[in-house]
C-alpha atoms as a PDB file:
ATOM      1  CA  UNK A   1     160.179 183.586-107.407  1.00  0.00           C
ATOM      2  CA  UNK A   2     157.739 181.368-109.052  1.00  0.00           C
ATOM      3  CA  UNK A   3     155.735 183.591-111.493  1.00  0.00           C
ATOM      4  CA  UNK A   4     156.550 183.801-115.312  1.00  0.00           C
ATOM      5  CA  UNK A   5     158.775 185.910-116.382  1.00  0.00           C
ATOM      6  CA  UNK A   6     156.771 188.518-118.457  1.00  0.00           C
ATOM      7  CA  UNK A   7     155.743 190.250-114.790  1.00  0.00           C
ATOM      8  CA  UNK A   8     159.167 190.919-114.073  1.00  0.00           C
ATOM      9  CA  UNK A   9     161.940 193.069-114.724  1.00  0.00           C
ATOM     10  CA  UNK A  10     165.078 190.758-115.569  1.00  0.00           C
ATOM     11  CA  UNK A  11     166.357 191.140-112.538  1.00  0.00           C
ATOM     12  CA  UNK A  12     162.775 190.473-110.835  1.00  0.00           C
ATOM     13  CA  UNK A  13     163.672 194.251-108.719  1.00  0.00           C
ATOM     14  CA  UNK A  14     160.918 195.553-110.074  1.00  0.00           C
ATOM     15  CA  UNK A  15     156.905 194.666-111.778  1.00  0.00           C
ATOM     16  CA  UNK A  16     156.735 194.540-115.565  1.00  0.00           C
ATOM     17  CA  UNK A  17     153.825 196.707-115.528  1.00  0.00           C
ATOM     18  CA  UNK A  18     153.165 196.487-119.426  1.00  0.00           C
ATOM     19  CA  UNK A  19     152.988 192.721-118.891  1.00  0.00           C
ATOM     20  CA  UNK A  20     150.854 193.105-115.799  1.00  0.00           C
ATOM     21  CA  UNK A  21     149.011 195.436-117.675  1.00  0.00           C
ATOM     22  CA  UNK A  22     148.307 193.578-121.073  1.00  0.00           C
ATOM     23  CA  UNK A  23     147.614 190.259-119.076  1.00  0.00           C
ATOM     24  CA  UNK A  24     144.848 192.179-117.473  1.00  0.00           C
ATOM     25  CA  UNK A  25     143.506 193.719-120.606  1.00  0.00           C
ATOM     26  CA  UNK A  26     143.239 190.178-122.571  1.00  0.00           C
ATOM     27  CA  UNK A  27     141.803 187.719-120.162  1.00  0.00           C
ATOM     28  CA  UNK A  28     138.093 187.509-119.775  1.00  0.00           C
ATOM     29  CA  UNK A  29     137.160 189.040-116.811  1.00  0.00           C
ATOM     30  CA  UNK A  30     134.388 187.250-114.598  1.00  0.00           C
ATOM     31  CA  UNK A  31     131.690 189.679-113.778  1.00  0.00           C
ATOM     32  CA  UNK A  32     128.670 189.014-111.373  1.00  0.00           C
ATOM     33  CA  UNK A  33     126.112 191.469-113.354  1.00  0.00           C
ATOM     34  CA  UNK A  34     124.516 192.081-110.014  1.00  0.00           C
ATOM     35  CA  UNK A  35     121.856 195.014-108.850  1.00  0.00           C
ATOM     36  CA  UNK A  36     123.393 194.647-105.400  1.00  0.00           C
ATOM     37  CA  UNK A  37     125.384 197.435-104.039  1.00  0.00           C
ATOM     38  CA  UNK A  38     128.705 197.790-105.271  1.00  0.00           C
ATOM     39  CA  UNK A  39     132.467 198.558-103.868  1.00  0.00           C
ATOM     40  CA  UNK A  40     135.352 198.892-105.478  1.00  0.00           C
ATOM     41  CA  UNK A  41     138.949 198.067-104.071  1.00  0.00           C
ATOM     42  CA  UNK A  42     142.593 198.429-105.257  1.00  0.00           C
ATOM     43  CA  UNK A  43     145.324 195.709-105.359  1.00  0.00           C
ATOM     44  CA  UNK A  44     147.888 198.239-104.867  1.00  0.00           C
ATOM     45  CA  UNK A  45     151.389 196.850-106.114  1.00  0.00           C
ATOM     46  CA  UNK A  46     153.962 198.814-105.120  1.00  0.00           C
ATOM     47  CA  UNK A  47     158.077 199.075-104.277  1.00  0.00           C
ATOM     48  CA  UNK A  48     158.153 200.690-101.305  1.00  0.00           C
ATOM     49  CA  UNK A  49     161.175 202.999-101.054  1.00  0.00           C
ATOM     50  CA  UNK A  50     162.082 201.200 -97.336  1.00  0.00           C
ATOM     51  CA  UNK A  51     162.273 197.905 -99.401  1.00  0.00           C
ATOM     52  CA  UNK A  52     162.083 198.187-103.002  1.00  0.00           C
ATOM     53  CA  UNK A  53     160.776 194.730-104.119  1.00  0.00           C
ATOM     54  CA  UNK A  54     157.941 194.104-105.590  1.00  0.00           C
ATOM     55  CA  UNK A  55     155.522 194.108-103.513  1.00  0.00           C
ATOM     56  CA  UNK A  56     151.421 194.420-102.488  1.00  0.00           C
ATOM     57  CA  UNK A  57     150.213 197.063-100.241  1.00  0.00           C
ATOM     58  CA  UNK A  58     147.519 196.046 -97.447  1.00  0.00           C
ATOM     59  CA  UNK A  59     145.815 197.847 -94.548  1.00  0.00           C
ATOM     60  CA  UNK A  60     144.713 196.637 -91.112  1.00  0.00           C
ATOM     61  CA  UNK A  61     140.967 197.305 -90.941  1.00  0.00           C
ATOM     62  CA  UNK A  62     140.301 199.769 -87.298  1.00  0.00           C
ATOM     63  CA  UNK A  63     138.324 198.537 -84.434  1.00  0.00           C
ATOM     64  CA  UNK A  64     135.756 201.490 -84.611  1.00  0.00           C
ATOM     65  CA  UNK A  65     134.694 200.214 -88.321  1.00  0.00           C
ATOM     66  CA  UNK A  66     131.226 198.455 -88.352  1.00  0.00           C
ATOM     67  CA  UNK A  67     132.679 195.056 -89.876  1.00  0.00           C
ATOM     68  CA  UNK A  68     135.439 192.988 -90.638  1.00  0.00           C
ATOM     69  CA  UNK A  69     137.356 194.753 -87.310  1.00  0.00           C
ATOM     70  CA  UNK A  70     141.316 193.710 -87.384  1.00  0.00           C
ATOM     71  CA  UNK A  71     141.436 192.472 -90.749  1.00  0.00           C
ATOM     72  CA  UNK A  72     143.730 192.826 -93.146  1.00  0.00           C
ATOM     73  CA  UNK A  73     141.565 194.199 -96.654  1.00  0.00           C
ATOM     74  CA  UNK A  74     142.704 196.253 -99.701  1.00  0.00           C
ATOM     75  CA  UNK A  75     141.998 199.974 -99.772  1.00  0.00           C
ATOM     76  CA  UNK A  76     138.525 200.260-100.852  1.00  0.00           C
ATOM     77  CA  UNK A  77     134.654 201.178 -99.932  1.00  0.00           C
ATOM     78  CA  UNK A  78     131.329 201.548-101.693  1.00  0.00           C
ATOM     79  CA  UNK A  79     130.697 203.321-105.105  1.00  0.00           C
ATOM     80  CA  UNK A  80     129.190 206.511-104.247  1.00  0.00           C
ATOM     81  CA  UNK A  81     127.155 208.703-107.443  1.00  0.00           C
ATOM     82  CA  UNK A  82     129.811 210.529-107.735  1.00  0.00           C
ATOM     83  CA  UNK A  83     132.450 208.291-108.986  1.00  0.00           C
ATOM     84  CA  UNK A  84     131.683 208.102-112.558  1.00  0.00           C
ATOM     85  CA  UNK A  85     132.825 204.369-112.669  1.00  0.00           C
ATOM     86  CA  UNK A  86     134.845 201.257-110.493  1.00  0.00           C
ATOM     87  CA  UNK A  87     137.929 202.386-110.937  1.00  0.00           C
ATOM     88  CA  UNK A  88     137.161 205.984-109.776  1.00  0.00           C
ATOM     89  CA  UNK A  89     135.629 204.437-106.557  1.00  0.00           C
ATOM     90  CA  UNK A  90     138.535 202.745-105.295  1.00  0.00           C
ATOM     91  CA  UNK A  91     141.171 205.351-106.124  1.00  0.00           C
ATOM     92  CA  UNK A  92     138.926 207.700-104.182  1.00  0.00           C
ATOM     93  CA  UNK A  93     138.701 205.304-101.317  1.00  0.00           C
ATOM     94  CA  UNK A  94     142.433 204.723-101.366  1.00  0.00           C
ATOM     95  CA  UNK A  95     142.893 208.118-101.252  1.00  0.00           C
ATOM     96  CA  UNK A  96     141.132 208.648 -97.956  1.00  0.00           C
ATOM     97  CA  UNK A  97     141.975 205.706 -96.406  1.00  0.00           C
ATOM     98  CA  UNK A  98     146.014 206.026 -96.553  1.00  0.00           C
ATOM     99  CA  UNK A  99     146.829 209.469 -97.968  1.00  0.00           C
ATOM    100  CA  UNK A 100     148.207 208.493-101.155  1.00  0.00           C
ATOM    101  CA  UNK A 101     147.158 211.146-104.040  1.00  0.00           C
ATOM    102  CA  UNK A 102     144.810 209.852-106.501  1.00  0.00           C
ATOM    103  CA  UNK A 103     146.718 211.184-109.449  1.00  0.00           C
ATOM    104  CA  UNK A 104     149.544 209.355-108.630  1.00  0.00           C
ATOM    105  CA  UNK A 105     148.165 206.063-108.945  1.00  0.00           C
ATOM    106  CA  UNK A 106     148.265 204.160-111.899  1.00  0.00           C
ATOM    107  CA  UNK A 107     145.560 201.831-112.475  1.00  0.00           C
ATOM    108  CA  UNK A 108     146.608 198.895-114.834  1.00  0.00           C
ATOM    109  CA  UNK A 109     142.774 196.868-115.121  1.00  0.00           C
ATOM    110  CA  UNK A 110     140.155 195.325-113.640  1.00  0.00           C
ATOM    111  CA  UNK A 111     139.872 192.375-111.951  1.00  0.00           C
ATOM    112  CA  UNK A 112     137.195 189.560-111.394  1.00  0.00           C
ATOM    113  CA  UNK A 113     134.424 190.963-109.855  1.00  0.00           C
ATOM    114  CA  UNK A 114     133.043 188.997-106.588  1.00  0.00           C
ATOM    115  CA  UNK A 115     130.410 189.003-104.246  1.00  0.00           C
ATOM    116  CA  UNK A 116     131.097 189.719-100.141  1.00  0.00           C
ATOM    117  CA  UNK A 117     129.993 187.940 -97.349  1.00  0.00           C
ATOM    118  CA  UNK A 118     127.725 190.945 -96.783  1.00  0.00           C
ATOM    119  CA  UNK A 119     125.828 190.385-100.340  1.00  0.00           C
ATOM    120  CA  UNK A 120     128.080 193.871-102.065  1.00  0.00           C
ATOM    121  CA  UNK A 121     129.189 193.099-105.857  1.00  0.00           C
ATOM    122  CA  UNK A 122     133.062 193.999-105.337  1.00  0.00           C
ATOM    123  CA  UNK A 123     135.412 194.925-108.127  1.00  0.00           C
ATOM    124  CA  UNK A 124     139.137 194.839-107.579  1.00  0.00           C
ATOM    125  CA  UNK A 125     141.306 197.419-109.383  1.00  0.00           C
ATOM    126  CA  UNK A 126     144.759 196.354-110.193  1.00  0.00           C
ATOM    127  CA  UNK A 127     147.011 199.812-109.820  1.00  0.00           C
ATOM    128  CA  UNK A 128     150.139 200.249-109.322  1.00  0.00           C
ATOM    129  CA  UNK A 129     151.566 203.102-106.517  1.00  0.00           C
ATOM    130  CA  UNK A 130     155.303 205.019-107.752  1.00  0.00           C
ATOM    131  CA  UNK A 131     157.127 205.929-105.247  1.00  0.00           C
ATOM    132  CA  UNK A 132     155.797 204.672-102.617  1.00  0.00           C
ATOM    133  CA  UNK A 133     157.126 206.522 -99.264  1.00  0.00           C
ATOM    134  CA  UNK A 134     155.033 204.538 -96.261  1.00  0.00           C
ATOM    135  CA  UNK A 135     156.360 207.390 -93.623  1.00  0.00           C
ATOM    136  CA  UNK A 136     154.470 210.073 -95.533  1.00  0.00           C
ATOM    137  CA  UNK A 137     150.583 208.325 -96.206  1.00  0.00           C
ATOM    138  CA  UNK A 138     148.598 210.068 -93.842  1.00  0.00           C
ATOM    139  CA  UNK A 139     146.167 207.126 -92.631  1.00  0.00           C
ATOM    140  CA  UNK A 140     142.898 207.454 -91.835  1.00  0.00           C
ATOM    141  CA  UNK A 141     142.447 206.524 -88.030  1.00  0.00           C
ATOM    142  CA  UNK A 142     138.890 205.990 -88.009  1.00  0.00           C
ATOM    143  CA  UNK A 143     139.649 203.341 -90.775  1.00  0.00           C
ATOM    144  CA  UNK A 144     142.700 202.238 -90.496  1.00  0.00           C
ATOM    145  CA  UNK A 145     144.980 201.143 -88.047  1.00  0.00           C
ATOM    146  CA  UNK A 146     147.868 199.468 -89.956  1.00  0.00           C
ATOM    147  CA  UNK A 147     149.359 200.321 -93.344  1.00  0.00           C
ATOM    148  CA  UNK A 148     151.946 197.276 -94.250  1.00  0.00           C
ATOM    149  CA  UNK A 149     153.564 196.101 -97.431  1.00  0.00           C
ATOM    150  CA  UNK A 150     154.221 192.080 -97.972  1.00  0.00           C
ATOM    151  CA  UNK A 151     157.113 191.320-100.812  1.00  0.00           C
ATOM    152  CA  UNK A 152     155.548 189.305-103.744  1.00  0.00           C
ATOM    153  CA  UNK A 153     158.267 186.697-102.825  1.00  0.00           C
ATOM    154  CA  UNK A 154     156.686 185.992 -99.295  1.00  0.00           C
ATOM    155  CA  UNK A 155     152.939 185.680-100.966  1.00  0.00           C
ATOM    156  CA  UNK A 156     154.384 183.005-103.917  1.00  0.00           C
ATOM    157  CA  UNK A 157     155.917 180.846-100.470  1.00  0.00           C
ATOM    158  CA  UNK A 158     153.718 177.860-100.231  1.00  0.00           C
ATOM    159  CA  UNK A 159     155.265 177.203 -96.616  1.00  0.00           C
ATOM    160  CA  UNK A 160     153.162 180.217 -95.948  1.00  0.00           C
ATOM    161  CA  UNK A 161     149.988 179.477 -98.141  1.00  0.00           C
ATOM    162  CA  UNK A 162     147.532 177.615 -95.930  1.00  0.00           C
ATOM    163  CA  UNK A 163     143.661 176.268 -96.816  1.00  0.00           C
ATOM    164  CA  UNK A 164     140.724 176.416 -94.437  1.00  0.00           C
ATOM    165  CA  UNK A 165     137.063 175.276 -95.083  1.00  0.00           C
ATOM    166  CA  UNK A 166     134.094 177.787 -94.643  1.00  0.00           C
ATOM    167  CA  UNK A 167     130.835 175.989 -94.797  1.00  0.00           C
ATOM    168  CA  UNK A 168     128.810 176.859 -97.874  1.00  0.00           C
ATOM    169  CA  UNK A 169     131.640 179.490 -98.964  1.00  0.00           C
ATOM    170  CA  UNK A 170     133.835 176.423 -99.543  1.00  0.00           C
ATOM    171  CA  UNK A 171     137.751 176.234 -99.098  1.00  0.00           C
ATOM    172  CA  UNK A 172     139.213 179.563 -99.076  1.00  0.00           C
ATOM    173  CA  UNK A 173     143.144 180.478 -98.916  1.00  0.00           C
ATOM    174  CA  UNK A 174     145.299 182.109 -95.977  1.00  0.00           C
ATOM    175  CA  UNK A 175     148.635 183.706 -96.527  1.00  0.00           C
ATOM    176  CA  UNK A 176     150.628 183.779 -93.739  1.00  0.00           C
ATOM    177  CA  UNK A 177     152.367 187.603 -92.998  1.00  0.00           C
ATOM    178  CA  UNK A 178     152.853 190.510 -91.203  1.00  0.00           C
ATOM    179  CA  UNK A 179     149.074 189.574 -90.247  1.00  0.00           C
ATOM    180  CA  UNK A 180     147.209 186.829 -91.788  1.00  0.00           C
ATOM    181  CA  UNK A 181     145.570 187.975 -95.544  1.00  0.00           C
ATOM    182  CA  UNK A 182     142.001 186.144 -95.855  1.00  0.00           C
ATOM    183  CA  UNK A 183     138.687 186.485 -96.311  1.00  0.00           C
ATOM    184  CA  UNK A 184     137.830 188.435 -99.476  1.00  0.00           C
ATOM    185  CA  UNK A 185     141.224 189.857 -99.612  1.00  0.00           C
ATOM    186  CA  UNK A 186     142.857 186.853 -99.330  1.00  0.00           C
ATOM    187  CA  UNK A 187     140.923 185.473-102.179  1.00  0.00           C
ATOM    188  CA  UNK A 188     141.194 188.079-104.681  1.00  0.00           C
ATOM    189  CA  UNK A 189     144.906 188.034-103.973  1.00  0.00           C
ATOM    190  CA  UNK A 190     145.307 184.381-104.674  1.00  0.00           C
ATOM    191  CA  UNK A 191     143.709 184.440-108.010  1.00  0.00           C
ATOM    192  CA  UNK A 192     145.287 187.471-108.733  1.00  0.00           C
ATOM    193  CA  UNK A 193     148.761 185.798-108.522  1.00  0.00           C
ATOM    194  CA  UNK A 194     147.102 182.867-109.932  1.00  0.00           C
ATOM    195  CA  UNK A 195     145.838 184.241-112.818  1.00  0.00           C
ATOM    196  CA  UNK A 196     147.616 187.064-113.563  1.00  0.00           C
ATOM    197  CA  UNK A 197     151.250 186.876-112.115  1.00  0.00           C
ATOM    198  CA  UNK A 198     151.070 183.142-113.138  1.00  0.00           C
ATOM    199  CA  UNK A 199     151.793 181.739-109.297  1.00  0.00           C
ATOM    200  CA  UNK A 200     151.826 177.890-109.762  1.00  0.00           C
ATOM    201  CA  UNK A 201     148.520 177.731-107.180  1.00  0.00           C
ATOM    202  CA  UNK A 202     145.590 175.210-107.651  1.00  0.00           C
ATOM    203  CA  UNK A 203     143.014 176.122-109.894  1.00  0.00           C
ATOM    204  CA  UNK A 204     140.416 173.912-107.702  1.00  0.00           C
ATOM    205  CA  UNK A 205     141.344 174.663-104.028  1.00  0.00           C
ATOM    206  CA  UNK A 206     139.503 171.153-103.242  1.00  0.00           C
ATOM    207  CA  UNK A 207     142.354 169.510-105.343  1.00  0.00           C
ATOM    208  CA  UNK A 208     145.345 171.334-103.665  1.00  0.00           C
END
């Protein structure tokens, strides 16, 4: 795997998540200080119990949703007045979405916050899911159609890491998996294992 080895167990079977977790607590954390509306979602790591190796947790966005049909995104939705902050927000919405209790999610930090193509401030939540069992999340149809897990391994392959240009949003990365990850979520993943899981990807994505 190419990532450092403080995010690892020795025998890379499982996430170091007091690396993961300090990592995320000592970088500076970009933040938009925007009065736009606001979402939070979670990077859910995870070792699924079908195939315990590290891995990241995605769903397949429905077809009765009112944007970004059939993509693949992060569990996640808008900060309602109830959730007291970020964090709150997208362990609620991950709740919901795939049926995985909220109290059973660790949450290890915050991510760089970052703006949607539909103008919404989003903050990524780094958490971490125990015991993951996919045959018992109880997904939420009107939401989500697919609930899929992609090994860390697969996401650090660079035979699988593509670049694409998007006018004024500039070059923007496309892992190739189960279905393709990009977009926002394909984004905040690659600076995630960029930045945090030390992946030896471009800083610039103009100088790949």
């Amino acid at each position: 795997l190419a990532a450092t080895r403080g995010c690892w167990a020795l025998d890379r079977s499982s996430f170091d998540i007091e690396s993961i977790t300090s990592t995320l607590k000592s970088r500076p954390r970009s933040s938009l200080r925007s009065q736009q509306s606001q979402a939070g979602v979670l990077l859910p790591l995870c070792n699924p119990l079908s195939n315990p190796t590290p891995s990241v947790l995605f769903t397949l966005r429905s077809s009765k949703v009112g944007s970004h049909r059939g993509q693949v995104s992060f569990p996640g939705g808008r900060k309602e007045d109830a959730d007291p902050d970020m964090a709150a927000c997208a362990i609620r919405e991950t709740e919901e979405e795939i049926g995985y209790p909220r109290d059973q999610i660790h949450v290890l930090g915050m991510f760089d916050e970052c703006m949607s193509i539909n103008n919404i401030a989003v903050t990524p939540v780094i958490g971490y899911l125990p015991n993951l069992d996919l045959s018992k999340l109880k997904m939420n149809d009107a939401e989500t159609e697919e609930i899929f897990t992609v090994p860390i391994a697969e996401l650090l392959d660079r035979e699988k890491l593509s670049f694409q240009e998007y006018g004024e949003r500039g070059t923007l990365p496309i892992f190739k998996a189960r279905h393709p990850i990009w977009g926002l979520t394909g984004y905040i993943l690659y600076n995630f294992l960029r930045d945090v899981m030390h992946a030896p990807f471009p800083k610039d994505l103009k100088k790949r």
